[in-house]
N, C-alpha and C. Protein backbone atom coordinates (compact mmCIF):
# COMPACT_ATOMS: atom_id res chain seq x y z
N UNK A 1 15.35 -7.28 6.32
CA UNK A 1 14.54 -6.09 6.25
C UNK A 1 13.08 -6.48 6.16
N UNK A 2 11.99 -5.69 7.26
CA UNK A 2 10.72 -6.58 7.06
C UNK A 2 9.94 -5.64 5.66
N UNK A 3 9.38 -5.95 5.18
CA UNK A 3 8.36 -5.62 4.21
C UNK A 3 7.21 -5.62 3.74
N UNK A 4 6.19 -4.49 3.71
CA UNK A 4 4.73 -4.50 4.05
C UNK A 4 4.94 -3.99 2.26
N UNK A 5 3.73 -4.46 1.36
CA UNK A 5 3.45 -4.15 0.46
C UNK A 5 1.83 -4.00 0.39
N UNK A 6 1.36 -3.29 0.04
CA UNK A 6 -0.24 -2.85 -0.16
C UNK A 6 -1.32 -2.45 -0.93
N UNK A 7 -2.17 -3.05 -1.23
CA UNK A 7 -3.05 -2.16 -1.78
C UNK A 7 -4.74 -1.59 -1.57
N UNK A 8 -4.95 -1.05 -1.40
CA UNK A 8 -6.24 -0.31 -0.63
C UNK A 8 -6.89 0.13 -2.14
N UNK A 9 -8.14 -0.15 -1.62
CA UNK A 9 -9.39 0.00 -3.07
C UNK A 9 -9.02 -0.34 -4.57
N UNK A 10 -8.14 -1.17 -4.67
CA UNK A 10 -7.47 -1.51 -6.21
C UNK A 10 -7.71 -2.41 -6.56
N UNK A 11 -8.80 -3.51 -6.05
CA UNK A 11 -9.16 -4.71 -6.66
C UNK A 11 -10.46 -4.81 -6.32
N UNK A 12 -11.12 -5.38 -7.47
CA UNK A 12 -12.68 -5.08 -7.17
C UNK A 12 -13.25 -5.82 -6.07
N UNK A 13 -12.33 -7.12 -5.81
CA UNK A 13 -13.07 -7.81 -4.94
C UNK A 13 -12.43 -8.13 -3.46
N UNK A 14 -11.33 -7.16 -3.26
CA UNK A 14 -10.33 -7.06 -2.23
C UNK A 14 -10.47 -5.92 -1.77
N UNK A 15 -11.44 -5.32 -0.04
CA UNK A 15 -10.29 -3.87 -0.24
C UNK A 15 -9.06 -3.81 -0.06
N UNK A 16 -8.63 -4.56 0.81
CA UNK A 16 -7.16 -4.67 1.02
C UNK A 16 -6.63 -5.90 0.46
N UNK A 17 -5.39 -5.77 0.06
CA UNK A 17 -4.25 -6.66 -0.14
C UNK A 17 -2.97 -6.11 0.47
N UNK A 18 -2.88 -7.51 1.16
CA UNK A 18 -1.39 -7.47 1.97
C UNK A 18 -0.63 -8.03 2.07
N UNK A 19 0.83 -8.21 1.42
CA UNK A 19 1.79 -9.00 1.84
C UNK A 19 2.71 -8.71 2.79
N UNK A 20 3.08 -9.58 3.64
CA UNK A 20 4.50 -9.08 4.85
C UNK A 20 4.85 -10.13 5.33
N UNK A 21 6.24 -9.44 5.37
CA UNK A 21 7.30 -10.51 6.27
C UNK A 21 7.91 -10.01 7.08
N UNK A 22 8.32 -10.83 8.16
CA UNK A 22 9.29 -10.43 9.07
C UNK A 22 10.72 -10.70 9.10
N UNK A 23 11.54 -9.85 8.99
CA UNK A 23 12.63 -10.32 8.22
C UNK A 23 14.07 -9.98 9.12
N UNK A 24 13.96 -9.91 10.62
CA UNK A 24 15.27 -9.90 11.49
C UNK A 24 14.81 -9.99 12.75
N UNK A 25 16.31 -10.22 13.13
CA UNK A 25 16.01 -10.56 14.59
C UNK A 25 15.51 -12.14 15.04
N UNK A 26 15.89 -13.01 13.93
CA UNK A 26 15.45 -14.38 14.33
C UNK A 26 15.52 -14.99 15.37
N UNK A 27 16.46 -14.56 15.95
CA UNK A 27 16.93 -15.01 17.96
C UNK A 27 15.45 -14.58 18.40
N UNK A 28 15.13 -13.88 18.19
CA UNK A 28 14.09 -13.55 19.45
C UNK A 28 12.73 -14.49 19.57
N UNK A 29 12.68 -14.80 20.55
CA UNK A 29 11.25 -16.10 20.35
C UNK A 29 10.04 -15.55 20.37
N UNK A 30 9.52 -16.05 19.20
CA UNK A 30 8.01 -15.74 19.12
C UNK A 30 7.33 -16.88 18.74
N UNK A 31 6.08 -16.94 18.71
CA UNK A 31 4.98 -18.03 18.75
C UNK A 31 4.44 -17.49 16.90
N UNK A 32 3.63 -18.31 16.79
CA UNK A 32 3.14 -18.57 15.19
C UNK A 32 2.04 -17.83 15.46
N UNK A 33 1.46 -17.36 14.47
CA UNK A 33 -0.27 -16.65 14.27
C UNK A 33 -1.09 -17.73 15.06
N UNK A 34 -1.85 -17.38 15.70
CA UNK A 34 -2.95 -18.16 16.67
C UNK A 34 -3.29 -17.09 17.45
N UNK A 35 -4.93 -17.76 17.71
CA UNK A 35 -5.92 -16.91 18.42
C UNK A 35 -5.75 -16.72 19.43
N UNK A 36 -5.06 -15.63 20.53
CA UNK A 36 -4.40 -15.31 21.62
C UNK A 36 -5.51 -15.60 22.83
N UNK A 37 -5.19 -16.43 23.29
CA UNK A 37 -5.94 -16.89 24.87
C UNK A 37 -6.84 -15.52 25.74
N UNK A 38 -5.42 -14.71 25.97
CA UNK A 38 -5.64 -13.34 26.61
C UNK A 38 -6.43 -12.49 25.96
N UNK A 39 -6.96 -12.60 24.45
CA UNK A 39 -7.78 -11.63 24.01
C UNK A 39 -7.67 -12.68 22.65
N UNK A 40 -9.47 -13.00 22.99
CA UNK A 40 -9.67 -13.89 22.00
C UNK A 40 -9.93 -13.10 20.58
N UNK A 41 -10.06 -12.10 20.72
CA UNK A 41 -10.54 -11.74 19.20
C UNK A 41 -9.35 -11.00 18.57
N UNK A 42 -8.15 -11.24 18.89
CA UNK A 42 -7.10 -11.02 18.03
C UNK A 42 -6.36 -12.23 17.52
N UNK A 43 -5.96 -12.31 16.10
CA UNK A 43 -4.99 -13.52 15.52
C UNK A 43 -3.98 -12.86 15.10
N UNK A 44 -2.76 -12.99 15.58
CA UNK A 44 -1.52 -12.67 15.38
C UNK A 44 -0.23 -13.74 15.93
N UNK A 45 0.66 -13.61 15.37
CA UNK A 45 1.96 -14.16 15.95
C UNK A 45 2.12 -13.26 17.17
N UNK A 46 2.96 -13.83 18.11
CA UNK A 46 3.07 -13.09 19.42
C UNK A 46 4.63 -12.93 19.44
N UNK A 47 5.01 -11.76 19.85
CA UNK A 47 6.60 -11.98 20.31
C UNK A 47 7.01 -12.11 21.65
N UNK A 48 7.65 -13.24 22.06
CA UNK A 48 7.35 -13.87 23.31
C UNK A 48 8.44 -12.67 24.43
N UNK A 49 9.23 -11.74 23.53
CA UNK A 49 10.06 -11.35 24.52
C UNK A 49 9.24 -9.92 24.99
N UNK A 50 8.61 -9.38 24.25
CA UNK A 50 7.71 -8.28 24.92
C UNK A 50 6.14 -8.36 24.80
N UNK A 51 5.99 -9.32 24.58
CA UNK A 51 4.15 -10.01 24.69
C UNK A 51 3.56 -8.92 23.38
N UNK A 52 3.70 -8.04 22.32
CA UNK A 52 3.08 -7.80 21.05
C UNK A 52 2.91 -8.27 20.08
N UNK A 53 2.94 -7.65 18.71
CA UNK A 53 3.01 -8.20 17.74
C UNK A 53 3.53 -7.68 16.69
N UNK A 54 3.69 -7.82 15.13
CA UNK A 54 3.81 -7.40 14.13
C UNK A 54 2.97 -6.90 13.48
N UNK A 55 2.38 -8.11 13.61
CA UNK A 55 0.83 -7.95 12.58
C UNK A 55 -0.07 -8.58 12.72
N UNK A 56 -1.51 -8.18 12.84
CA UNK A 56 -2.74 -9.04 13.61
C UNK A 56 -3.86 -8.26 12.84
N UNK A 57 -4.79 -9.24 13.25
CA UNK A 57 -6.04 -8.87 12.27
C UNK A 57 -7.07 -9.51 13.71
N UNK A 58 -8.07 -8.65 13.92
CA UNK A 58 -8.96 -8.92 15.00
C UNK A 58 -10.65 -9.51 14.37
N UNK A 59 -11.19 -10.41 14.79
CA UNK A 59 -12.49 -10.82 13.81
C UNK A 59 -13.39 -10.01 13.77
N UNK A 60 -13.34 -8.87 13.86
CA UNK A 60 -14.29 -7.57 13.37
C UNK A 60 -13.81 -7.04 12.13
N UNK A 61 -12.37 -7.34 11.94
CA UNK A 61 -11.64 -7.22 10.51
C UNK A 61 -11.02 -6.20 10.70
N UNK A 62 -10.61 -5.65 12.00
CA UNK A 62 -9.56 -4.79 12.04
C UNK A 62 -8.21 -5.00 11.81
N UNK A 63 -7.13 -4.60 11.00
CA UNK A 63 -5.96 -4.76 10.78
C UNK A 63 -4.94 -3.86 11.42
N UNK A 64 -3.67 -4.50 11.48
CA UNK A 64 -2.85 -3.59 12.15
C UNK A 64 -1.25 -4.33 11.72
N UNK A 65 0.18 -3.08 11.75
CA UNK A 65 1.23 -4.14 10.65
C UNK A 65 2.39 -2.80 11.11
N UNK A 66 2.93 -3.26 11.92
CA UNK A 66 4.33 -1.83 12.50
C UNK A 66 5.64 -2.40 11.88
N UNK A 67 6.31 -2.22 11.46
CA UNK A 67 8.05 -2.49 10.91
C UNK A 67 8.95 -1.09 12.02
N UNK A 68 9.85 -1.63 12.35
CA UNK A 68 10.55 -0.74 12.69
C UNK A 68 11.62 -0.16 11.88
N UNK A 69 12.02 1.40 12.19
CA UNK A 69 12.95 1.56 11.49
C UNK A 69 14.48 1.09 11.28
N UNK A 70 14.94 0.81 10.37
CA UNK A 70 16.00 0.04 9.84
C UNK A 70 17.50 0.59 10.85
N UNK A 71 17.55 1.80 11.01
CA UNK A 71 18.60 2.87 11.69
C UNK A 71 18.39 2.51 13.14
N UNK A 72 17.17 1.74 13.37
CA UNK A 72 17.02 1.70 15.28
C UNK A 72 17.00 0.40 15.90
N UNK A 73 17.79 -0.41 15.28
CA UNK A 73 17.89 -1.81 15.95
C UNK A 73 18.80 -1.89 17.18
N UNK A 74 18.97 -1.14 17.86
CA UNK A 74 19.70 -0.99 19.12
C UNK A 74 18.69 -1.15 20.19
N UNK A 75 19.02 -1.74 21.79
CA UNK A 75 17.70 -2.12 22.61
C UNK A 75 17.74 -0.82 23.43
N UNK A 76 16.43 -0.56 23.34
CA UNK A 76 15.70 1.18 24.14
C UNK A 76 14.91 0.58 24.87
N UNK A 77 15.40 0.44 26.35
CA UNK A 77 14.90 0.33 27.65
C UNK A 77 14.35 1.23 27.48
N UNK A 78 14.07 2.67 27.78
CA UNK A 78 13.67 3.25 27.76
C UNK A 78 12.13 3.76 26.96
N UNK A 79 12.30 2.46 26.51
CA UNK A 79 10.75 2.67 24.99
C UNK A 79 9.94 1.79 25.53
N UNK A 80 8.44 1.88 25.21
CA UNK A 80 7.77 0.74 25.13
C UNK A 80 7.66 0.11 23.72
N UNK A 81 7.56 -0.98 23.88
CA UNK A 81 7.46 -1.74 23.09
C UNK A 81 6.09 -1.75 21.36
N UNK A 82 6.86 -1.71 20.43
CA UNK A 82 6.00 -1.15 19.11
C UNK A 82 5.25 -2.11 19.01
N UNK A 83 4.86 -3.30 19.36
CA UNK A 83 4.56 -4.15 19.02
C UNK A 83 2.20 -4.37 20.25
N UNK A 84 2.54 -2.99 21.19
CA UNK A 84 1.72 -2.77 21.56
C UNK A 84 0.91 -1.61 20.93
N UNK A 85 1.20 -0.96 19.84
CA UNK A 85 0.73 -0.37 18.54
C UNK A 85 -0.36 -1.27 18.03
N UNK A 86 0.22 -2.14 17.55
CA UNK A 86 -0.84 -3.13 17.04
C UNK A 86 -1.86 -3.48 17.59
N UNK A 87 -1.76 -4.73 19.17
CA UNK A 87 -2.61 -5.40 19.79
C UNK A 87 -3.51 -4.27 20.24
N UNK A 88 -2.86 -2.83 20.59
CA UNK A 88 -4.06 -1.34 20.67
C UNK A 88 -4.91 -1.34 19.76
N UNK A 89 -4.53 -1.09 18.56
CA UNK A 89 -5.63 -0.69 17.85
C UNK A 89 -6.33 -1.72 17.46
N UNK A 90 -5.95 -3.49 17.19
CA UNK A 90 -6.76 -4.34 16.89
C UNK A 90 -8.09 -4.85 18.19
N UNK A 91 -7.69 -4.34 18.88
CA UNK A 91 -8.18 -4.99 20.13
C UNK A 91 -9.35 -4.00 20.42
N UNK A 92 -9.30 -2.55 19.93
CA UNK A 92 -9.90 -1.39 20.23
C UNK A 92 -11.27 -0.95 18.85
N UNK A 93 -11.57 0.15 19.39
CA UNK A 93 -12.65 0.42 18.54
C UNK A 93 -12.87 1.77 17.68
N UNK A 94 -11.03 2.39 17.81
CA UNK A 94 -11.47 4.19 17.23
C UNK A 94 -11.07 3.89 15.82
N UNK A 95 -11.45 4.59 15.34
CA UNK A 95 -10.95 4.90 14.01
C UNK A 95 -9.78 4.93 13.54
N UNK A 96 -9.21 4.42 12.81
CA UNK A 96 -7.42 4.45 12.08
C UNK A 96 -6.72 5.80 12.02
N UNK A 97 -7.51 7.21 11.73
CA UNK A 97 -6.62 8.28 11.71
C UNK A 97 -6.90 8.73 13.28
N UNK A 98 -7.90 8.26 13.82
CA UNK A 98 -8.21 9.14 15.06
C UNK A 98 -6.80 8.32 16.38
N UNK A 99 -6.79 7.06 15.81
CA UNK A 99 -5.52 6.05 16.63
C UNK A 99 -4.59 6.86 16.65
N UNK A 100 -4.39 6.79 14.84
CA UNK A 100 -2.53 7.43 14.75
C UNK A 100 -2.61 8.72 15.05
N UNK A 101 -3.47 9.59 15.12
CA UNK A 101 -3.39 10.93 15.32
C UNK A 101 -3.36 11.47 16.73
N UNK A 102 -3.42 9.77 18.07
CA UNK A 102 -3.01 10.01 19.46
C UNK A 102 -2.03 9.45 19.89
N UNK A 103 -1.08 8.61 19.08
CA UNK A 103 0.21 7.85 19.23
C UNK A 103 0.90 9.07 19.97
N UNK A 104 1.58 8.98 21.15
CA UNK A 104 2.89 9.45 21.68
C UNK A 104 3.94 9.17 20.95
N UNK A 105 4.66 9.51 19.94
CA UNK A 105 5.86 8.48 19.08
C UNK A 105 6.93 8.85 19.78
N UNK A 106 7.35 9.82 20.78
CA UNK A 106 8.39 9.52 21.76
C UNK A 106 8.19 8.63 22.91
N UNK A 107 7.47 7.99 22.70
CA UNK A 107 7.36 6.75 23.82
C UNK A 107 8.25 5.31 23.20
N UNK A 108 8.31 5.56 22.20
CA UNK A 108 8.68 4.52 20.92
C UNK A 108 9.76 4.45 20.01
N UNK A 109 10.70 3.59 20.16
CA UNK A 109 11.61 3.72 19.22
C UNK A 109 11.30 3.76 17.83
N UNK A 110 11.97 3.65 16.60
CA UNK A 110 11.62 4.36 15.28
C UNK A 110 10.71 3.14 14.79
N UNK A 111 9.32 3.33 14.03
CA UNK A 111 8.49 2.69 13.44
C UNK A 111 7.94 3.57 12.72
N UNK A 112 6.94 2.34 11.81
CA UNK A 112 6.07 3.03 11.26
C UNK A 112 4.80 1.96 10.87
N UNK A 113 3.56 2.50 11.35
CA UNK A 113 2.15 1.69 11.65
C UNK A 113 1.40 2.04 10.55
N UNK A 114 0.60 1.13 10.11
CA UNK A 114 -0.63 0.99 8.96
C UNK A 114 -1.58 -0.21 9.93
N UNK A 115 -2.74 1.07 9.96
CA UNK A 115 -3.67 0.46 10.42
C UNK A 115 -5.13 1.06 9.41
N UNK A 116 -5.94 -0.10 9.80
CA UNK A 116 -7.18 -0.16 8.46
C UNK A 116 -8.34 -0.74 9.47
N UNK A 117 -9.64 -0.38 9.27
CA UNK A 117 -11.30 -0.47 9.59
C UNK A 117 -11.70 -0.52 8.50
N UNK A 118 -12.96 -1.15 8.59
CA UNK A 118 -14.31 -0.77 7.69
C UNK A 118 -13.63 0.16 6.61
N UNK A 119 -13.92 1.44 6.17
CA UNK A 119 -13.73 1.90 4.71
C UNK A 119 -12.34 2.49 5.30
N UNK A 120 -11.45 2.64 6.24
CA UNK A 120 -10.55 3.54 6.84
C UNK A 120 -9.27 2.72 6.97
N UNK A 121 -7.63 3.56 6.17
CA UNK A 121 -6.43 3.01 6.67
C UNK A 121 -5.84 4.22 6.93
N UNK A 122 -5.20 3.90 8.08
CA UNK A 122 -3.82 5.22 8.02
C UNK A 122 -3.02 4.90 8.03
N UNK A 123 -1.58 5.56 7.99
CA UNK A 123 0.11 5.28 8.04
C UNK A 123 0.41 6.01 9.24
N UNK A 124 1.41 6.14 9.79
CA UNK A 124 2.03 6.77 11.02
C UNK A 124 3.02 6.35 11.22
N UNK A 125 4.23 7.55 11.35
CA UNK A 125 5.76 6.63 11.67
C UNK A 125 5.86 7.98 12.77
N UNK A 126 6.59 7.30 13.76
CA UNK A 126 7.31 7.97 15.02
C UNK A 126 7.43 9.02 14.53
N UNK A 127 8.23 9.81 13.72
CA UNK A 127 8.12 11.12 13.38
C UNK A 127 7.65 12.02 12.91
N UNK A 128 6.43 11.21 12.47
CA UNK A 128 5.41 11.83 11.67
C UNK A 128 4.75 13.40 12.54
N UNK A 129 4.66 14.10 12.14
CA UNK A 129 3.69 15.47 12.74
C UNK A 129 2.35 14.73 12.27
N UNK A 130 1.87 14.56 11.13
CA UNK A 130 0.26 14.17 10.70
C UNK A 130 0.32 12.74 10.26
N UNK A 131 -0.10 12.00 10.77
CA UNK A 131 -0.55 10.19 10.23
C UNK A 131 -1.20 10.74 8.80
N UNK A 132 -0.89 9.72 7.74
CA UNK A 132 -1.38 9.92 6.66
C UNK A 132 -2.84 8.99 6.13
N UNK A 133 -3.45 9.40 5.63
CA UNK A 133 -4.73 8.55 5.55
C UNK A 133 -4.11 8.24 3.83
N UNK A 134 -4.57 7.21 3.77
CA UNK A 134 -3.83 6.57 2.30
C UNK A 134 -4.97 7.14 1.21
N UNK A 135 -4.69 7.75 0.48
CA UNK A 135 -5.35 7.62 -0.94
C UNK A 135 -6.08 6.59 -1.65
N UNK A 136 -7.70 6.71 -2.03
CA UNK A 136 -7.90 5.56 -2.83
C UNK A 136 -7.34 4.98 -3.73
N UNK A 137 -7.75 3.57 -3.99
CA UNK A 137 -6.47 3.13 -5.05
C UNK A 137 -5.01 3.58 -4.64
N UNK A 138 -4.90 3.12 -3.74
CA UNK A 138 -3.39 3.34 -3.11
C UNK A 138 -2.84 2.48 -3.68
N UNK A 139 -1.42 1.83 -4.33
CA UNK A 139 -0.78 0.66 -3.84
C UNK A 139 0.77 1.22 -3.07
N UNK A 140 0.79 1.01 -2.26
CA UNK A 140 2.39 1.71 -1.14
C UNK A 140 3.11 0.42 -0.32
N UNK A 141 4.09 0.84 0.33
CA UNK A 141 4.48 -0.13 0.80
C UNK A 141 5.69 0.88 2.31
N UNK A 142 5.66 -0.28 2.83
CA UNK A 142 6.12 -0.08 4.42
C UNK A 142 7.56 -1.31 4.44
N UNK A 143 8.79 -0.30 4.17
CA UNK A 143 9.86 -1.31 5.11
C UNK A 143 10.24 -0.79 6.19
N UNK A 144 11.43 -0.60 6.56
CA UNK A 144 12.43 -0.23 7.81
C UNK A 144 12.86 1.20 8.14
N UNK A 145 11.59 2.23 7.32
CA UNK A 145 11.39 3.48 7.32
C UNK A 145 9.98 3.93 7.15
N UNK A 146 9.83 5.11 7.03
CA UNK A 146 8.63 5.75 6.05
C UNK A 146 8.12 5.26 5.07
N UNK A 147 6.44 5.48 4.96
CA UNK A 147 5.62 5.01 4.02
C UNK A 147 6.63 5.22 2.47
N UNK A 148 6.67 4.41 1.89
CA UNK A 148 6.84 4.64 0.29
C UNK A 148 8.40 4.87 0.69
N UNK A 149 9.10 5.12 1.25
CA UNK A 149 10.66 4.83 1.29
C UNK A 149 11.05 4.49 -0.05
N UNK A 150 11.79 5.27 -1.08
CA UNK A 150 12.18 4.28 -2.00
C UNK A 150 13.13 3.20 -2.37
N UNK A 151 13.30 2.72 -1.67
CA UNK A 151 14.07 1.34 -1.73
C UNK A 151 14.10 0.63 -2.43
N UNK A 152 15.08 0.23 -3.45
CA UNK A 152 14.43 -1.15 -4.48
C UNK A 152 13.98 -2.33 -4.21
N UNK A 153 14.16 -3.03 -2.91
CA UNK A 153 13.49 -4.46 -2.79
C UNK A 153 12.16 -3.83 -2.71
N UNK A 154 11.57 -2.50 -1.97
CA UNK A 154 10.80 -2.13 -1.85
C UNK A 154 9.57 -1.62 -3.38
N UNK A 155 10.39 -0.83 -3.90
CA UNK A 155 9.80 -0.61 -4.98
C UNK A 155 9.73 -1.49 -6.61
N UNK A 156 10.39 -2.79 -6.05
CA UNK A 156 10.49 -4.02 -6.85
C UNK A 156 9.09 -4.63 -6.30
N UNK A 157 8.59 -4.41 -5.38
CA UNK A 157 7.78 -5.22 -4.90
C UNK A 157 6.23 -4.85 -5.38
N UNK A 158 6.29 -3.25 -4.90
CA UNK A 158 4.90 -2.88 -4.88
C UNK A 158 4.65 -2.76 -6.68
N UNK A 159 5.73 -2.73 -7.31
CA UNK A 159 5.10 -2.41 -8.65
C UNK A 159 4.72 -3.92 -8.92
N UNK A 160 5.38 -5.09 -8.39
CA UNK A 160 5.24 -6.35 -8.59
C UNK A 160 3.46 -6.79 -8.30
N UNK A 161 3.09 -6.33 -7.35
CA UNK A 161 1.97 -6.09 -6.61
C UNK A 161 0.45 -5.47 -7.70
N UNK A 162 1.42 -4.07 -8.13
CA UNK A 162 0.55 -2.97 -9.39
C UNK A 162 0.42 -4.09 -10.15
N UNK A 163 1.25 -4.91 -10.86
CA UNK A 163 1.17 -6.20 -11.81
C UNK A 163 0.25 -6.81 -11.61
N UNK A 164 0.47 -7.81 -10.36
CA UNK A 164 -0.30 -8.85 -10.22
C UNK A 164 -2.40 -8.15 -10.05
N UNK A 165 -2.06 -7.17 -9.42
CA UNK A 165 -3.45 -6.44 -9.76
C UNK A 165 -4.10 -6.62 -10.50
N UNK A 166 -3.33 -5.77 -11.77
CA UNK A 166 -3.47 -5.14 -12.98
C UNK A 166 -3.68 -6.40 -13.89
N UNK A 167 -3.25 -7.60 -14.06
CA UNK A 167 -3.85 -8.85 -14.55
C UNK A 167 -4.68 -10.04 -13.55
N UNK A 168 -5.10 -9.74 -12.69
CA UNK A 168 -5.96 -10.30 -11.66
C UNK A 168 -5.67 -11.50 -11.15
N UNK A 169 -4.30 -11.63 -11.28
CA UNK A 169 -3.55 -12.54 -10.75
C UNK A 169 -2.98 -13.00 -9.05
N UNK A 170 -3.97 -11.93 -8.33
CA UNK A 170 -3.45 -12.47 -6.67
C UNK A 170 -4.32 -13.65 -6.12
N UNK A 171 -3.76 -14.07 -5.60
CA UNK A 171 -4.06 -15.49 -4.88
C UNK A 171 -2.56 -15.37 -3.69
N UNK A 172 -3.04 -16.54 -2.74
CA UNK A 172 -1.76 -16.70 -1.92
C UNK A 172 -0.13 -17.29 -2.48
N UNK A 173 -0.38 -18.24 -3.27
CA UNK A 173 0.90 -18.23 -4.20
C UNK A 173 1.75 -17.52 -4.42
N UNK A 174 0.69 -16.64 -5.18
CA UNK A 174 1.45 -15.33 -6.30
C UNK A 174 1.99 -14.31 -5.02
N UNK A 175 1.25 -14.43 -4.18
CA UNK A 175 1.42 -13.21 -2.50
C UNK A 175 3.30 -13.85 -2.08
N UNK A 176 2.95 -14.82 -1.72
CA UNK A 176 4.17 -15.41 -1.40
C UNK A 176 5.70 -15.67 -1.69
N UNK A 177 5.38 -15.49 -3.58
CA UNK A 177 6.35 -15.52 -4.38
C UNK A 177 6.54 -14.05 -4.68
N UNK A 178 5.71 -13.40 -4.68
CA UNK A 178 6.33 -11.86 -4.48
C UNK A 178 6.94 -11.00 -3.64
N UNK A 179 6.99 -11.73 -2.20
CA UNK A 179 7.77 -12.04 -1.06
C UNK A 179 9.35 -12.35 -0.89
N UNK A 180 9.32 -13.53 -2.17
CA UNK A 180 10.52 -14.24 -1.82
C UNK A 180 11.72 -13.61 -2.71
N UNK A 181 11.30 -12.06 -3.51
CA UNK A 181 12.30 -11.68 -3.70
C UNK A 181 13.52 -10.66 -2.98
């Protein structure tokens, strides 16, 4: 199950904090995070079977992080590929609610996108009617459904997250090991 954990305006010296993993589908070949030839100003892992991504961060500091839903691991010819969610908006220049608020989500099998600018993040899942713009001091999290899904690996995590905050304890370590549960 992949898992996005977050926090937006909750650390004085972070706006964002992000942990994620990718967590199925290991058959499928993808390449490691590196600066993509075809568009130098995105760094992301690539997935070699439909040329997107997961998660990428562009050097203007745009972010971008799709999980699909857990119920839709079946292959939809018929879809394009979620993973061009991302390399869109990192690669591009609109605004995070103005993105998710032009997504087609019937073009797309089940996901759900968090994308972030300058002072701006939104959420957006395929079924969404309105992309959500996150609340300051957010901390939320994104698995194999909807924002905040309550799931316990899920909600083991982000309070794990509220913790490490809340005693000023993040570093990559602590990111990693809060991962590995």
């Amino acid at each position: 199950m992949c898992l996005i954990a977050f926090a937006w305006c909750r650390h004085p010296r972070y706006r964002l904090i992000l942990a994620a993993n990718r967590d199925e589908l290991y058959a499928r070949p993808a390449d490691p995070m590196h600066w993509w030839p075809d568009r130098p100003g995105v760094l992301a892992g690539r997935d070699l079977q439909a040329g997107g991504t997961w998660l990428a961060v562009s050097r203007g500091g745009r972010l971008a992080t799709v999980t699909d839903f857990r119920e839709d691991f079946r292959v939809h010819t018929d879809k394009r590929s979620r993973g061009e969610l991302v390399t869109g908006f990192v690669d591009g220049e609109r605004a995070p609610l103005e993105y998710a608020r032009d997504i087609d989500g019937d073009r797309y099998a089940g996901f759900s996108l968090l994308v972030a600018a300058d002072d701006s993040l939104a959420c957006v899942d395929q079924a969404a009617v309105t992309p959500r713009a996150s609340s300051l001091s957010a901390i939320d999290g994104l698995s194999n459904a909807t924002l905040d899904t309550p799931w316990p690996k899920l909600r083991r995590t982000r309070d794990a997250l509220a913790d490490m905050i809340d005693e000023d304890a993040v570093n990559p370590a602590a990111l990693f090991r809060l991962l590995a549960d």
